[in-house]
Every structure is written in structure tokens, then in C-alpha cells.
C-alpha atoms as a PDB file:
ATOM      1  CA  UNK A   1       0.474  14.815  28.201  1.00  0.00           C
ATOM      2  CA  UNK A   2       1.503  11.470  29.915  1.00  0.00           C
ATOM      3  CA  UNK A   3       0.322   8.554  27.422  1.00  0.00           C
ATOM      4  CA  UNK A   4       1.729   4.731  27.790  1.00  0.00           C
ATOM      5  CA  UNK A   5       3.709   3.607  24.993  1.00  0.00           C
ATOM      6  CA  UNK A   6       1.189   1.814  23.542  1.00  0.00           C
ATOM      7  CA  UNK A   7      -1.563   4.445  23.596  1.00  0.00           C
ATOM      8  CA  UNK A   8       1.142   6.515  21.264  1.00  0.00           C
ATOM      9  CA  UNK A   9       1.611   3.642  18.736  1.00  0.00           C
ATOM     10  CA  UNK A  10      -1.942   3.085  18.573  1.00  0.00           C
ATOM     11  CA  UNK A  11      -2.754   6.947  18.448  1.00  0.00           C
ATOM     12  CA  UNK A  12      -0.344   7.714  15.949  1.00  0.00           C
ATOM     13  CA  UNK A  13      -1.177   4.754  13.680  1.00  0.00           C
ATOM     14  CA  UNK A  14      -4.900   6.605  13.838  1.00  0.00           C
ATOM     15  CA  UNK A  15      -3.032   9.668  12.859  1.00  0.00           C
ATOM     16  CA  UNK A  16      -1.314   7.940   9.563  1.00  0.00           C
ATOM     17  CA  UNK A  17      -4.411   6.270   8.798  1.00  0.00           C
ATOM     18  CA  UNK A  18      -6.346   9.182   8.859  1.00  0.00           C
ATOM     19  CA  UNK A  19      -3.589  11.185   6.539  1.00  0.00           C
ATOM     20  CA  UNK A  20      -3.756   8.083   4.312  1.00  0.00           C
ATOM     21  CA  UNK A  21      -7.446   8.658   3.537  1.00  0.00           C
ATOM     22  CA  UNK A  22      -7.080  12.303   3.577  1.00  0.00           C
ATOM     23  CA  UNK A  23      -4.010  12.246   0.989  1.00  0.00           C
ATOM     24  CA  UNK A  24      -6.764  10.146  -1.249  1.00  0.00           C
ATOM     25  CA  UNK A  25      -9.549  11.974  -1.301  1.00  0.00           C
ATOM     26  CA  UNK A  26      -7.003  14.808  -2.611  1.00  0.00           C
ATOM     27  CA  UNK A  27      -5.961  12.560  -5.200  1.00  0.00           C
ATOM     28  CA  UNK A  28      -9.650  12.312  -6.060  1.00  0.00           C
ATOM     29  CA  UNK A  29     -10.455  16.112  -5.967  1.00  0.00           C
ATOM     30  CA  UNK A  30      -7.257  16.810  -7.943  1.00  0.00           C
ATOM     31  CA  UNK A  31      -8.584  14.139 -10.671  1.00  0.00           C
ATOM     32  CA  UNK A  32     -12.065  16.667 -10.567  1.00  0.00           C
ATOM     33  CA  UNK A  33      -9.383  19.916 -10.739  1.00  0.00           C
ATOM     34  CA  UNK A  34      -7.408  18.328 -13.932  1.00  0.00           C
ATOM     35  CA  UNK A  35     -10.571  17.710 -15.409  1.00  0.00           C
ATOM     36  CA  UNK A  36     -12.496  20.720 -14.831  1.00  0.00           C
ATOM     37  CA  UNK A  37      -9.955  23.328 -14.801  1.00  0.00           C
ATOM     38  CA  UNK A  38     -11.402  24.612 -11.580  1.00  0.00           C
ATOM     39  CA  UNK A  39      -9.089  26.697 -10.274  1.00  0.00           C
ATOM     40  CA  UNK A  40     -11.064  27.982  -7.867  1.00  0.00           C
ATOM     41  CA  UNK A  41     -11.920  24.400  -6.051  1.00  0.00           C
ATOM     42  CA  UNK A  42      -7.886  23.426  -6.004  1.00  0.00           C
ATOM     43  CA  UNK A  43      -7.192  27.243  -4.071  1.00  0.00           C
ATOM     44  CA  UNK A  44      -9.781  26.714  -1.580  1.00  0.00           C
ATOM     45  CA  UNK A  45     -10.162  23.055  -1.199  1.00  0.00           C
ATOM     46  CA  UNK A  46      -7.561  20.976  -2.309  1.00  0.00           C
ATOM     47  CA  UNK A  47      -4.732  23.294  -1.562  1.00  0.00           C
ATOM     48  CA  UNK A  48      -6.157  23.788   2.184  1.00  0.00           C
ATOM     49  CA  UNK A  49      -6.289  19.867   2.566  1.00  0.00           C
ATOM     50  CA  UNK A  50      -2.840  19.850   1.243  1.00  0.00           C
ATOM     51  CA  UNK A  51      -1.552  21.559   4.440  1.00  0.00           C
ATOM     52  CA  UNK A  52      -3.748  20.057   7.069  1.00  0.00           C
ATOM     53  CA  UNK A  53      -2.891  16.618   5.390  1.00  0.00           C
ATOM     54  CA  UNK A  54       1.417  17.246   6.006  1.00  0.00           C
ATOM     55  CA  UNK A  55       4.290  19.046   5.984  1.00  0.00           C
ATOM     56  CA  UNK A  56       5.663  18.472   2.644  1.00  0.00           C
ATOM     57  CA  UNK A  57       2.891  20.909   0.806  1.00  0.00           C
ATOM     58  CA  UNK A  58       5.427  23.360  -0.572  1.00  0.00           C
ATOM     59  CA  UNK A  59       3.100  26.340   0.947  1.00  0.00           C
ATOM     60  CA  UNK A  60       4.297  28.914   3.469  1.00  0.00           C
ATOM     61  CA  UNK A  61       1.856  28.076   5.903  1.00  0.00           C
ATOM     62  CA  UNK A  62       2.197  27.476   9.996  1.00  0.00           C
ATOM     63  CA  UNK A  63      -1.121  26.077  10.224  1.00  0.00           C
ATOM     64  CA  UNK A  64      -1.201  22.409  12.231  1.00  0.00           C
ATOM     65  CA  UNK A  65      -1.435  19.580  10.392  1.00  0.00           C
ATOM     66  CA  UNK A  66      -1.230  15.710  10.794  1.00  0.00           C
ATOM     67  CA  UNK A  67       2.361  15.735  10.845  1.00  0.00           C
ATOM     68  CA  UNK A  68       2.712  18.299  13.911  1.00  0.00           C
ATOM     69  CA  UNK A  69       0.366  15.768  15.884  1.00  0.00           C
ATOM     70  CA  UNK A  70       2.145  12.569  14.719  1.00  0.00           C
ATOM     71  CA  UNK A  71       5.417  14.955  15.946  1.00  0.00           C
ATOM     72  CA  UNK A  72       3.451  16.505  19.397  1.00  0.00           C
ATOM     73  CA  UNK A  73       2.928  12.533  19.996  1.00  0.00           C
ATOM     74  CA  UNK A  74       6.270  11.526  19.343  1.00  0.00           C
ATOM     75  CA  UNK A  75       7.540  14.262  22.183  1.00  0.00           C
ATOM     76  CA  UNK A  76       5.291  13.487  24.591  1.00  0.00           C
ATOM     77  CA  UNK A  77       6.984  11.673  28.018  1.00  0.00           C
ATOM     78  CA  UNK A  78       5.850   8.193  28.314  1.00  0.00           C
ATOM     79  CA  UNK A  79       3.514   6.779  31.548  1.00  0.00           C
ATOM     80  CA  UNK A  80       5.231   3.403  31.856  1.00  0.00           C
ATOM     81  CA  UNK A  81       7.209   4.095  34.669  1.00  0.00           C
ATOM     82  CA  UNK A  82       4.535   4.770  37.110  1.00  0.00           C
END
């Protein structure tokens, strides 16, 4: 994947704004969690969004995630020179 500097700035800023939100709404659901004792709702939701949101989720898990793209981005050859 050839992108243009720019594109990869823009794309990953996407990428971090779209972890941002994510990493709140688990804030939110982790409020409903603490509050509900629903153990149940943090295994299969919250701890799932966990991973997808980063790497820094403490699980043993290879599944992709924002980070890997932000990273996938980052290796990617720039277009410029053309």
C-alpha cells in the first residue's frame, strides 16, 4: 500500500480519533459494569472492546486492533516520490 504522506497523517489521525471515542464508550460501559455487577457484559463486551480498542489490554490476545492499523500505516512506503 502506496499512500502520500499526507493521506497517512490524515488516516491515522481517523484511526486515534476513532480509538478516542471507542476508549469512551468503554469508560461508559465500565461505569454500567461497576454499577451492576454484570460480569457477564464486561467478559463479552467491554473486555472484547478492550482489545480491538489497543494494545495495552493486558489480555493474551492476537486479534487486530487500532494500534496494529495506526502501526500497518506507519510501515507503509510513502507515494511522494512519484
Amino acid at each position: 500500500m502506496n499512500l502520500k504522506t499526507s493521506d497517512k497523517e490524515a488516516l491515522i489521525d481517523l484511526l486515534h480519533e476513532a480509538q478516542d471515542h471507542l476508549n469512551y464508550a468503554i469508560n461508559l460501559l465500565d461505569d454500567y459494569v461497576r454499577q451492576t455487577n454484570d460480569i457477564h457484559a464486561e467478559a463479552c463486551l467491554v473486555d472484547h472492546l478492550r482489545i480491538f480498542a489497543g494494545s495495552d489490554h493486558g489480555f493474551l490476545s492476537s486479534d487486530l486492533n487500532i494500534d496494529d492499523l495506526i502501526e500497518q500505516l506507519d510501515e507503509t512506503e510513502d507515494d511522494e516520490e512519484e
